[in-house]
C-alpha atoms as a PDB file:
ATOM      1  CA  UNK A   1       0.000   0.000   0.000  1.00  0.00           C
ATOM      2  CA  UNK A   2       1.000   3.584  -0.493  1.00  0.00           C
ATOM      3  CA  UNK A   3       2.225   5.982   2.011  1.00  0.00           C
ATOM      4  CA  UNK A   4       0.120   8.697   0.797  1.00  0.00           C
ATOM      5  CA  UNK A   5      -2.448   8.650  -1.763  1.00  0.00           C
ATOM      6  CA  UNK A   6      -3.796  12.149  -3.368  1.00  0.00           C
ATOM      7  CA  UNK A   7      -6.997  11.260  -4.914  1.00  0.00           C
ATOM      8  CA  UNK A   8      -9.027  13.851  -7.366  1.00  0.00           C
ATOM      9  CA  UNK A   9      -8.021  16.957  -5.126  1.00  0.00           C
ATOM     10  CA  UNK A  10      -9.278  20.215  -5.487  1.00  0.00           C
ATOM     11  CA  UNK A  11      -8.637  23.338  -3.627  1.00  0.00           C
ATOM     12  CA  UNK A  12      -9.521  26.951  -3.995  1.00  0.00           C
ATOM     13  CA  UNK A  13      -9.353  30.289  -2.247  1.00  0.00           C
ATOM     14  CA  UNK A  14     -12.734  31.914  -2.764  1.00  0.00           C
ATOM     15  CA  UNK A  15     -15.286  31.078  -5.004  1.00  0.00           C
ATOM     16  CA  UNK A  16     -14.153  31.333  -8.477  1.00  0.00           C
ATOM     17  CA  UNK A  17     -10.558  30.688  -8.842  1.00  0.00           C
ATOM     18  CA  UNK A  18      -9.538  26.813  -8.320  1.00  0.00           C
ATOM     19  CA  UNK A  19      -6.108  26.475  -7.116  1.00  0.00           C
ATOM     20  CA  UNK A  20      -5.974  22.722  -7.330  1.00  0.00           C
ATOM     21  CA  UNK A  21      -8.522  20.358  -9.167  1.00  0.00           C
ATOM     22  CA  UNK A  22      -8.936  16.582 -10.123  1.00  0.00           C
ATOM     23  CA  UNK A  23      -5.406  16.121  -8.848  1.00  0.00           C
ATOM     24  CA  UNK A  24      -4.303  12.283  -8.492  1.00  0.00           C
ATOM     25  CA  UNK A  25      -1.001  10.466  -7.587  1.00  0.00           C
ATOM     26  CA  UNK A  26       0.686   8.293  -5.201  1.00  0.00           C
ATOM     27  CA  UNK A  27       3.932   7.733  -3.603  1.00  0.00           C
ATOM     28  CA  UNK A  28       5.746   5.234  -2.051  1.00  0.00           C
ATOM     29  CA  UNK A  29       7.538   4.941   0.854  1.00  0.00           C
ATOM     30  CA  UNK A  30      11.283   6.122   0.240  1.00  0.00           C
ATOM     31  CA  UNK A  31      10.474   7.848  -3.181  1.00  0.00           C
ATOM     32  CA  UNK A  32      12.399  11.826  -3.104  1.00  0.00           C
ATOM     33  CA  UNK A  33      10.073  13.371  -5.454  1.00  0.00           C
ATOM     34  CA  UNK A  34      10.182  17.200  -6.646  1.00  0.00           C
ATOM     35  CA  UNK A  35       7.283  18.835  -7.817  1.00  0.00           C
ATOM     36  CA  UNK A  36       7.877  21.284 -10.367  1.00  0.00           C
ATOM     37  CA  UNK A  37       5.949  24.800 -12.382  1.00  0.00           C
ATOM     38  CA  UNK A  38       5.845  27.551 -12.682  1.00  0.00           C
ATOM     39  CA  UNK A  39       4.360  30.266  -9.856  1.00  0.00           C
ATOM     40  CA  UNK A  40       0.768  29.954  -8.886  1.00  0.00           C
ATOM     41  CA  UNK A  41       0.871  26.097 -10.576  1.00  0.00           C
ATOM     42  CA  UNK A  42      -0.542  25.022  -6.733  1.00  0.00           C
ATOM     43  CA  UNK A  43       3.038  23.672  -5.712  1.00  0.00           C
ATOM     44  CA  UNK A  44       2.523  24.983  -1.995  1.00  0.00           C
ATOM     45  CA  UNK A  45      -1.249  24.635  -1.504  1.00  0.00           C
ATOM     46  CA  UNK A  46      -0.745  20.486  -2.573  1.00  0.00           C
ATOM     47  CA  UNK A  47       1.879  20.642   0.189  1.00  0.00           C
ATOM     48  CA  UNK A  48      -0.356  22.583   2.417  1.00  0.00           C
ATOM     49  CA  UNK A  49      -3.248  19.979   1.652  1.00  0.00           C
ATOM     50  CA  UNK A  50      -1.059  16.907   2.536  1.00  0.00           C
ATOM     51  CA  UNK A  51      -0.322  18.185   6.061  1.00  0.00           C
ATOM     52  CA  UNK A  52      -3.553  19.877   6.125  1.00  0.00           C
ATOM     53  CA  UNK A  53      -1.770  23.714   6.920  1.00  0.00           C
ATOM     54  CA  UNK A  54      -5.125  24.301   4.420  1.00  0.00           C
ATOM     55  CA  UNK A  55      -8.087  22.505   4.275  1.00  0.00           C
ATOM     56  CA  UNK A  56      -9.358  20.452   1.494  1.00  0.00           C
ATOM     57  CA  UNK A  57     -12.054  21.347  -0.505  1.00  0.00           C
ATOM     58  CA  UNK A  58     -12.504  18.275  -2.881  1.00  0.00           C
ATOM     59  CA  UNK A  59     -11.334  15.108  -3.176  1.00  0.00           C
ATOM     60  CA  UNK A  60      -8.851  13.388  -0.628  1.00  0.00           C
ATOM     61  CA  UNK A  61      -5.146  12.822   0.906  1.00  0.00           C
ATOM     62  CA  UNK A  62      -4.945   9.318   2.284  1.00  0.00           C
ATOM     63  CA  UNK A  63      -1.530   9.332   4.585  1.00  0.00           C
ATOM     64  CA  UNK A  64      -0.347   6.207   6.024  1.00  0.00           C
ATOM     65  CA  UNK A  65      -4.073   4.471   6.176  1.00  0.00           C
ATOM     66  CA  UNK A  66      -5.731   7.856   7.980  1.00  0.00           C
ATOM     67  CA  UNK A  67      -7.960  10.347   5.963  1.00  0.00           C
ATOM     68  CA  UNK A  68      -6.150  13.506   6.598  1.00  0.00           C
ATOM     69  CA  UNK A  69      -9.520  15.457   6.145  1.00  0.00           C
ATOM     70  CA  UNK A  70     -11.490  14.263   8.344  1.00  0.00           C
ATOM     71  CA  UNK A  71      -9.328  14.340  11.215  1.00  0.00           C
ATOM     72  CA  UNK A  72      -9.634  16.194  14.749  1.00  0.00           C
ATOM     73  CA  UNK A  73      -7.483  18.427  16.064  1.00  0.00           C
ATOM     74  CA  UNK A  74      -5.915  15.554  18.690  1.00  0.00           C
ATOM     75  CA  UNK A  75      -5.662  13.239  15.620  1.00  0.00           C
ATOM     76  CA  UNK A  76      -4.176  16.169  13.655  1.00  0.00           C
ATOM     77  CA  UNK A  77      -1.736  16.878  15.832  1.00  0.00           C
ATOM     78  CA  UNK A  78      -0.620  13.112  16.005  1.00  0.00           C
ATOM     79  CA  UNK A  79      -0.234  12.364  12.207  1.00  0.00           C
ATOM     80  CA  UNK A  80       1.746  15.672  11.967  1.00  0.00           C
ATOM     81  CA  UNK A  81       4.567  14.173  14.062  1.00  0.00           C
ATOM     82  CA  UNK A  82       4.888  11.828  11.287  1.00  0.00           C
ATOM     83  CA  UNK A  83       5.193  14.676   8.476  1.00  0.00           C
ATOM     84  CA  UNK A  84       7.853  16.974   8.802  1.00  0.00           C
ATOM     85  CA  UNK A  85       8.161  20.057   7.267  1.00  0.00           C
ATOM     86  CA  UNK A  86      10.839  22.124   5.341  1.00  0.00           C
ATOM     87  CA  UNK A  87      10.322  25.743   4.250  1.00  0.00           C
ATOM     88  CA  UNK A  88      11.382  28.153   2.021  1.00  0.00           C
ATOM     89  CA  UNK A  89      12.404  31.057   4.825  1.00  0.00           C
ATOM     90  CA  UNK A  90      13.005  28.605   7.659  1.00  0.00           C
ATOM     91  CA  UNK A  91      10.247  29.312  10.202  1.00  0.00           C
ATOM     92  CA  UNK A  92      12.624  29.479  12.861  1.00  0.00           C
ATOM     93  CA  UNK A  93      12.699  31.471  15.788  1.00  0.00           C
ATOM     94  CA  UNK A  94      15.616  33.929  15.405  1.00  0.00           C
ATOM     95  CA  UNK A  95      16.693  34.592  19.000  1.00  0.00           C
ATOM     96  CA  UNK A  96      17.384  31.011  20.229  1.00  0.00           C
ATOM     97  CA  UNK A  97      20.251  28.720  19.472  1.00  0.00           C
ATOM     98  CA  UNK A  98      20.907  26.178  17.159  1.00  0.00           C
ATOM     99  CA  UNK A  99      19.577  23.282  18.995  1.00  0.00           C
ATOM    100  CA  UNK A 100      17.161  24.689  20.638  1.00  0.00           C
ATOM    101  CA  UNK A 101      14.810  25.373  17.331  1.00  0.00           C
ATOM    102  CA  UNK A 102      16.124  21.715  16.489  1.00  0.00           C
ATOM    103  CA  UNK A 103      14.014  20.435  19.833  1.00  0.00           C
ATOM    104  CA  UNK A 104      11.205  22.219  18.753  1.00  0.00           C
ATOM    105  CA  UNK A 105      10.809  19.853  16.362  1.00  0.00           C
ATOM    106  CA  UNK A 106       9.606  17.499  19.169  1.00  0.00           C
ATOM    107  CA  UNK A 107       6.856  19.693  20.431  1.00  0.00           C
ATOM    108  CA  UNK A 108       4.183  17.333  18.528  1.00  0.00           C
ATOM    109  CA  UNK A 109       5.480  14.709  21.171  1.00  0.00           C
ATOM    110  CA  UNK A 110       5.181  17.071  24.300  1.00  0.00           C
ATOM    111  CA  UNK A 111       2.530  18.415  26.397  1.00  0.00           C
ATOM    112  CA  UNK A 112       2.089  22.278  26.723  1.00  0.00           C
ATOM    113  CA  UNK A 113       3.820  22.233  30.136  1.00  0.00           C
ATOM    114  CA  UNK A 114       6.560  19.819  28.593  1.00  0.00           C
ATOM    115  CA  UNK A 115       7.089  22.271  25.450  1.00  0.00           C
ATOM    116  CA  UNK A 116       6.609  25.852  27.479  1.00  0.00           C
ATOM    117  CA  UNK A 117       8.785  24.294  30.127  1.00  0.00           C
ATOM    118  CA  UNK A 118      11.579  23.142  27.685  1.00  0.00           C
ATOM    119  CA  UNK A 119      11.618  19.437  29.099  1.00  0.00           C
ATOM    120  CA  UNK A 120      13.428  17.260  26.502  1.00  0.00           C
ATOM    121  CA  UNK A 121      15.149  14.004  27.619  1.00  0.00           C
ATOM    122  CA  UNK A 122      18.965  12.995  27.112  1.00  0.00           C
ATOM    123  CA  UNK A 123      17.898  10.786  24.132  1.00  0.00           C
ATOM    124  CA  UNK A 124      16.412  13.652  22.352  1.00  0.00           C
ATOM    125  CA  UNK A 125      19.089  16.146  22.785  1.00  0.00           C
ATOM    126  CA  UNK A 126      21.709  13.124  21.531  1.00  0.00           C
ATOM    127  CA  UNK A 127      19.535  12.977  18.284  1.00  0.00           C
ATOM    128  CA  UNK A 128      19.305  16.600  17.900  1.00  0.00           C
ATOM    129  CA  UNK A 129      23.258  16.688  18.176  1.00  0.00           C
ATOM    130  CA  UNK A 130      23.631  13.653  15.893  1.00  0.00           C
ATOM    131  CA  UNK A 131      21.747  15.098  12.971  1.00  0.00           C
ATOM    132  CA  UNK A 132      23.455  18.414  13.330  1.00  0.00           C
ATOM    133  CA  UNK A 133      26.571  16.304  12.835  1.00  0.00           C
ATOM    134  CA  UNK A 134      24.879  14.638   9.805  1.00  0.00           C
ATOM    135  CA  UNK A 135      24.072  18.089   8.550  1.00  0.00           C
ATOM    136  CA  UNK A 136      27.537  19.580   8.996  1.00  0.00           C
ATOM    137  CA  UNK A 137      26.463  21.871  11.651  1.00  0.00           C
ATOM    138  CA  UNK A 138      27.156  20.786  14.823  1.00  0.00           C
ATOM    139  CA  UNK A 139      29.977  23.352  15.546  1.00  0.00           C
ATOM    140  CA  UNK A 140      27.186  26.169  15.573  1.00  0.00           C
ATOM    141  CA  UNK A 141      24.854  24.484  17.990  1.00  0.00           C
ATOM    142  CA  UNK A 142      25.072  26.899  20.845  1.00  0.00           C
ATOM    143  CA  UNK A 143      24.736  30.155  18.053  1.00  0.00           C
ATOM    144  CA  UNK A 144      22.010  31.974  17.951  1.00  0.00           C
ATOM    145  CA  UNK A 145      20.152  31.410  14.767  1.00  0.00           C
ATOM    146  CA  UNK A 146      20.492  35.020  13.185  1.00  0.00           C
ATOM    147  CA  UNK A 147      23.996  35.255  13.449  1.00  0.00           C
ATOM    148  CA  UNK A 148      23.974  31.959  10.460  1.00  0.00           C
ATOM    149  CA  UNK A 149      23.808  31.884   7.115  1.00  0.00           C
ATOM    150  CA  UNK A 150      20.559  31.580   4.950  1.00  0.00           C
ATOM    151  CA  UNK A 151      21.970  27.926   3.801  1.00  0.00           C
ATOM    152  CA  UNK A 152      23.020  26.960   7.791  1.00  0.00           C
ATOM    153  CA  UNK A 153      19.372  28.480   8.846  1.00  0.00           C
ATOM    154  CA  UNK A 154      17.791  26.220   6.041  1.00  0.00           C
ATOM    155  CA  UNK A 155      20.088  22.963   7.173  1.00  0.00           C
ATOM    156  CA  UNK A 156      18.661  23.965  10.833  1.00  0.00           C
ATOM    157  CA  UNK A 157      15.252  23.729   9.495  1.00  0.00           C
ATOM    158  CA  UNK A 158      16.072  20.140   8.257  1.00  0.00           C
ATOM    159  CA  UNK A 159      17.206  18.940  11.173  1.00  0.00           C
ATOM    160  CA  UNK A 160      14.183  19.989  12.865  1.00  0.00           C
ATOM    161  CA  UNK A 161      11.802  18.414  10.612  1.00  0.00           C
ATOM    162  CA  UNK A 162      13.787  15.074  10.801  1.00  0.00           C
ATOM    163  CA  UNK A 163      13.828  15.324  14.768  1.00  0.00           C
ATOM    164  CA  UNK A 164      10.363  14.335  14.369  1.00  0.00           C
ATOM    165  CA  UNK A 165      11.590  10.937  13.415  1.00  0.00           C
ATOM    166  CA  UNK A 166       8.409  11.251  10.100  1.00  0.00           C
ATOM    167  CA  UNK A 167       7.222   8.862   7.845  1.00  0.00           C
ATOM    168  CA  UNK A 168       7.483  11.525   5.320  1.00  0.00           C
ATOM    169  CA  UNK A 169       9.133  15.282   4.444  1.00  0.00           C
ATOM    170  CA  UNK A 170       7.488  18.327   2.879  1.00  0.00           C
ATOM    171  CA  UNK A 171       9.721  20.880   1.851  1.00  0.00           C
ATOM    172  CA  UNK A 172       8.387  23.898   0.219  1.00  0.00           C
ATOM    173  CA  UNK A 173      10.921  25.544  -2.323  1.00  0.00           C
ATOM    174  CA  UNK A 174      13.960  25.126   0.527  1.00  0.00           C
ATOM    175  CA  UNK A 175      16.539  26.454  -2.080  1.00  0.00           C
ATOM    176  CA  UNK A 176      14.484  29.503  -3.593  1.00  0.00           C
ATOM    177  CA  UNK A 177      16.539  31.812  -1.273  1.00  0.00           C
ATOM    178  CA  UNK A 178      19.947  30.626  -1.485  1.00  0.00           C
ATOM    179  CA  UNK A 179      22.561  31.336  -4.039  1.00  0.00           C
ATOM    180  CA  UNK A 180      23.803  27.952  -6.219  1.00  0.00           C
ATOM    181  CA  UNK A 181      26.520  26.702  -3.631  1.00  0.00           C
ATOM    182  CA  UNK A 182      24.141  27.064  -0.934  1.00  0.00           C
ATOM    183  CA  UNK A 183      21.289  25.136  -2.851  1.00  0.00           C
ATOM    184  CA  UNK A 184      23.690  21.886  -3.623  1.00  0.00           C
ATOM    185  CA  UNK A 185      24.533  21.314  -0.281  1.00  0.00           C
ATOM    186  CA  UNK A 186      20.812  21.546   1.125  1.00  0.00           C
ATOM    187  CA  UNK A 187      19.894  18.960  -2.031  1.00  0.00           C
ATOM    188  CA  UNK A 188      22.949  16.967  -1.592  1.00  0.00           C
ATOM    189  CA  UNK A 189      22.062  16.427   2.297  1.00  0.00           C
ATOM    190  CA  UNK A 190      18.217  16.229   2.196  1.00  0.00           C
ATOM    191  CA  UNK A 191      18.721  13.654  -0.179  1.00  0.00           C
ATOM    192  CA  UNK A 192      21.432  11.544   1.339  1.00  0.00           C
ATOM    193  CA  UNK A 193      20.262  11.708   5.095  1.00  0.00           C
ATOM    194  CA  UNK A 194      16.531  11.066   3.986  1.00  0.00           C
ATOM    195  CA  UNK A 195      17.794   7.825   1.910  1.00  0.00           C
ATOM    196  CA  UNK A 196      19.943   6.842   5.102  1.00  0.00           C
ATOM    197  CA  UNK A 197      17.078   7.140   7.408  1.00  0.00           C
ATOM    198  CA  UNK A 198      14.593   5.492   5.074  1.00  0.00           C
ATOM    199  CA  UNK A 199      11.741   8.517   4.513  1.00  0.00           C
ATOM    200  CA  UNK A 200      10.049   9.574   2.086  1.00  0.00           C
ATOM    201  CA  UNK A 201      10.592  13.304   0.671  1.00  0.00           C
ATOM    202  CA  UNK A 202       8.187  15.726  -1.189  1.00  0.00           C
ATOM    203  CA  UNK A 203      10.481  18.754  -2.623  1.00  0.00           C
ATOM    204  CA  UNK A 204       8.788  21.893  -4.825  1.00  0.00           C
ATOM    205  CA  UNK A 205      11.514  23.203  -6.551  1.00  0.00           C
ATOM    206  CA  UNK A 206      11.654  25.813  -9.363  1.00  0.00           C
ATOM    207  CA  UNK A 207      14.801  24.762 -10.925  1.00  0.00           C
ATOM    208  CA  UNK A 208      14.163  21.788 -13.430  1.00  0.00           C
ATOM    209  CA  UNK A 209      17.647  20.539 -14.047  1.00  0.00           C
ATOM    210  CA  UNK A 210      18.154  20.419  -9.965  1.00  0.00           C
ATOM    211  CA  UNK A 211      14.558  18.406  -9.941  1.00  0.00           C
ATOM    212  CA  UNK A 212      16.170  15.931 -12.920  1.00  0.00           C
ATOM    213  CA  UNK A 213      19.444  15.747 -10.560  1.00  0.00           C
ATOM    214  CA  UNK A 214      17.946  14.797  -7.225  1.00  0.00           C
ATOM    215  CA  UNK A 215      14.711  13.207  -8.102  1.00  0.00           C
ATOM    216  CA  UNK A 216      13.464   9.679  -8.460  1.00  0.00           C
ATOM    217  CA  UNK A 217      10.185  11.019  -9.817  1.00  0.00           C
ATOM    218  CA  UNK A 218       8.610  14.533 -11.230  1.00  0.00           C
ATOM    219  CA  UNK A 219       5.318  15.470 -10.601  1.00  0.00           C
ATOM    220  CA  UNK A 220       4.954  19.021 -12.919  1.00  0.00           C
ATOM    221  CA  UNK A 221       1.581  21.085 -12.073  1.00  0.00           C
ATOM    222  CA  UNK A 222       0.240  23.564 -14.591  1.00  0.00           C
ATOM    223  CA  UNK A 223      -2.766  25.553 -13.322  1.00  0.00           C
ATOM    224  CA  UNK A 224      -3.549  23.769 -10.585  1.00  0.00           C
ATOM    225  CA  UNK A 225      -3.336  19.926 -12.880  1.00  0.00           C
ATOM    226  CA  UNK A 226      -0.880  17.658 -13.154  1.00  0.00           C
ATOM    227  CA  UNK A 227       0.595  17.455 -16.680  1.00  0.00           C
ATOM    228  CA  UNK A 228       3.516  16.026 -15.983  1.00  0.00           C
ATOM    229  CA  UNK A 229       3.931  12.291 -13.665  1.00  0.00           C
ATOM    230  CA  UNK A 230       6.891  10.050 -14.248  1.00  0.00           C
ATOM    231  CA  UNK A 231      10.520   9.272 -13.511  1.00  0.00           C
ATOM    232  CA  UNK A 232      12.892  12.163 -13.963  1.00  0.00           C
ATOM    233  CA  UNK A 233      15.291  11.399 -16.784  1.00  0.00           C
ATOM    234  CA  UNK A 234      11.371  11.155 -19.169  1.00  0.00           C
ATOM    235  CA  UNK A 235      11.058  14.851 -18.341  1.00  0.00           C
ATOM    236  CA  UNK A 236      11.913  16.093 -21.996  1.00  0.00           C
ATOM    237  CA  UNK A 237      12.230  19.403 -23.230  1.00  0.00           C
ATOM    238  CA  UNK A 238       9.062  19.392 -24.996  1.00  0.00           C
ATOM    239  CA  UNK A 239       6.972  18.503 -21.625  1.00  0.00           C
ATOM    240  CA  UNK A 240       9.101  21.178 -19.760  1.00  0.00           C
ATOM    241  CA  UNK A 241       7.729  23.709 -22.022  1.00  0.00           C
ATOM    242  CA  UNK A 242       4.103  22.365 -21.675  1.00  0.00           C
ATOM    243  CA  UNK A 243       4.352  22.599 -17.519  1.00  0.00           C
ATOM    244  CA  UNK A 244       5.708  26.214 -17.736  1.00  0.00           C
ATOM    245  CA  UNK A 245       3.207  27.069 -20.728  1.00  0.00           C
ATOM    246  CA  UNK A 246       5.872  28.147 -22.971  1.00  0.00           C
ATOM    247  CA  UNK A 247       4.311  25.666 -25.704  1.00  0.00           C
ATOM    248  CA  UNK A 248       0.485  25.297 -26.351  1.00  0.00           C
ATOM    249  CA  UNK A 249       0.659  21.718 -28.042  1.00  0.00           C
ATOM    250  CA  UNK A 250      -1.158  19.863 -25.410  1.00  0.00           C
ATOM    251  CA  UNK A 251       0.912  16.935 -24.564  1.00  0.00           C
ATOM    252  CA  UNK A 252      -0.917  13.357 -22.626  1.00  0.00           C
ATOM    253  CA  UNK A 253      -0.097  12.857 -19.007  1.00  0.00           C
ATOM    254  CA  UNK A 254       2.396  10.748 -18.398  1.00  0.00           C
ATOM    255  CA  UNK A 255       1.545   8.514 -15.574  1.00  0.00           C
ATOM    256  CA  UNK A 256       3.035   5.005 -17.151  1.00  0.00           C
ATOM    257  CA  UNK A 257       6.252   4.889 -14.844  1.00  0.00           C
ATOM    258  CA  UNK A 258       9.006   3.430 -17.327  1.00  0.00           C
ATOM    259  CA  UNK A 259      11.624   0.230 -16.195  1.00  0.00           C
ATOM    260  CA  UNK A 260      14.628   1.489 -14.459  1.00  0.00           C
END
């Protein structure tokens, strides 16, 4: 069975304007897929949809066996520990160290008290330390987070999101701020540490030829649809230019996944 199943979703902010609709694909567990097109394709909102950040209008995400829709805030808050999330300015909180936005990351584990209080066991701060040290930033635990780099802050984000120990990893454009050299190193170690620790990652990216580099699979939206569904080294030239609209030929779906 599927980790997570997206079946004929649909999403839109007002009345008028659909910013996802009839959109359909699954993924397995370990797949690193990138989801490419251009702005306002409805790259964020799917992510936003998966972890339910917005509700879902139409349609369904089926994560790990639960309906994510129709869930209650307690049951919410549970399958959330098993999603982590990656984003494109780092959500963290400037002031505090290193490690301590990495232990945030456990809050979905903690009681109010437990998270207000700052009560995280030896285990937990070993893990936080360990995937710093995976990460390549251990040496700046104790820093503050402003006083880092936008590609440290983003690698701080990561380790956050893994802390959750999750079934699966959302990262919304995490390389859209930082300059080339920056960007390899995020890609090179969200992609090795999430194949060493077995889960699954979701990554919207702008840059194709980074998608074709790091990617298992390419899922391209146009307009809200997907247009584009199939291993990466299939993603032609002449498909690129029907995701980003720069050709009007329409062009089938590909959704056949070819023998690697």
């Amino acid at each position: 069975m599927s980790l997570l199943t997206v079946q004929q979703l649909g999403k839109s902010y007002n009345n008028q304007n659909k910013v996802l609709q009839n959109v359909n694909f699954e993924v397995d567990a370990g797949e690193f897929i990138s989801i490419i097109g251009p702005s306002g394709a409805g790259k964020s909102t799917l992510l936003r949809c998966i972890n339910r950040m917005v509700d879902i209008d139409e349609g369904a995400v089926i994560f790990d066996g639960a309906d994510v829709g129709t869930l209650n805030k307690k049951e919410l808050r549970k399958l959330r520990t098993d999603i982590g999330m990656v984003f494109q300015h780092y959500n963290l909180v400037p002031r505090l160290s290193v490690i301590e936005n990495v232990l945030h990351g456990r809050f979905g584990y903690k009681t109010t008290l437990q998270g207000v209080m700052g009560r995280f066991t030896e285990e937990e701060k070993e893990r936080a330390f360990f995937l710093l040290e995976k990460l390549g930033i251990v040496e700046h635990a104790y820093k503050r987070c402003d006083q880092l780099s936008g590609g440290q802050q983003q690698r701080v984000g990561i380790a956050r999101a893994l802390i959750q120990e999750p079934k699966i990893v959302l990262c919304d454009e995490p390389i859209a701020s930082l300059d080339p050299n920056a960007s390899k190193i995020i890609m090179d170690h969200l992609k090795s540490i999430t194949m060493e620790l077995g889960i699954t990652c979701i990554v919207n990216l702008h840059q194709v030829e980074v998608a074709r580099d790091y990617s298992d699979r390419i899922i391209g939206l146009r307009q809200g649809q997907v247009v584009f569904d199939d291993v990466s080294h299939r993603l032609t030239l002449e498909r690129t230019d029907v995701i980003y609209g720069t050709k009007t030929k329409p062009v089938p779906v590909v959704r056949e996944l070819a023998t690697v």
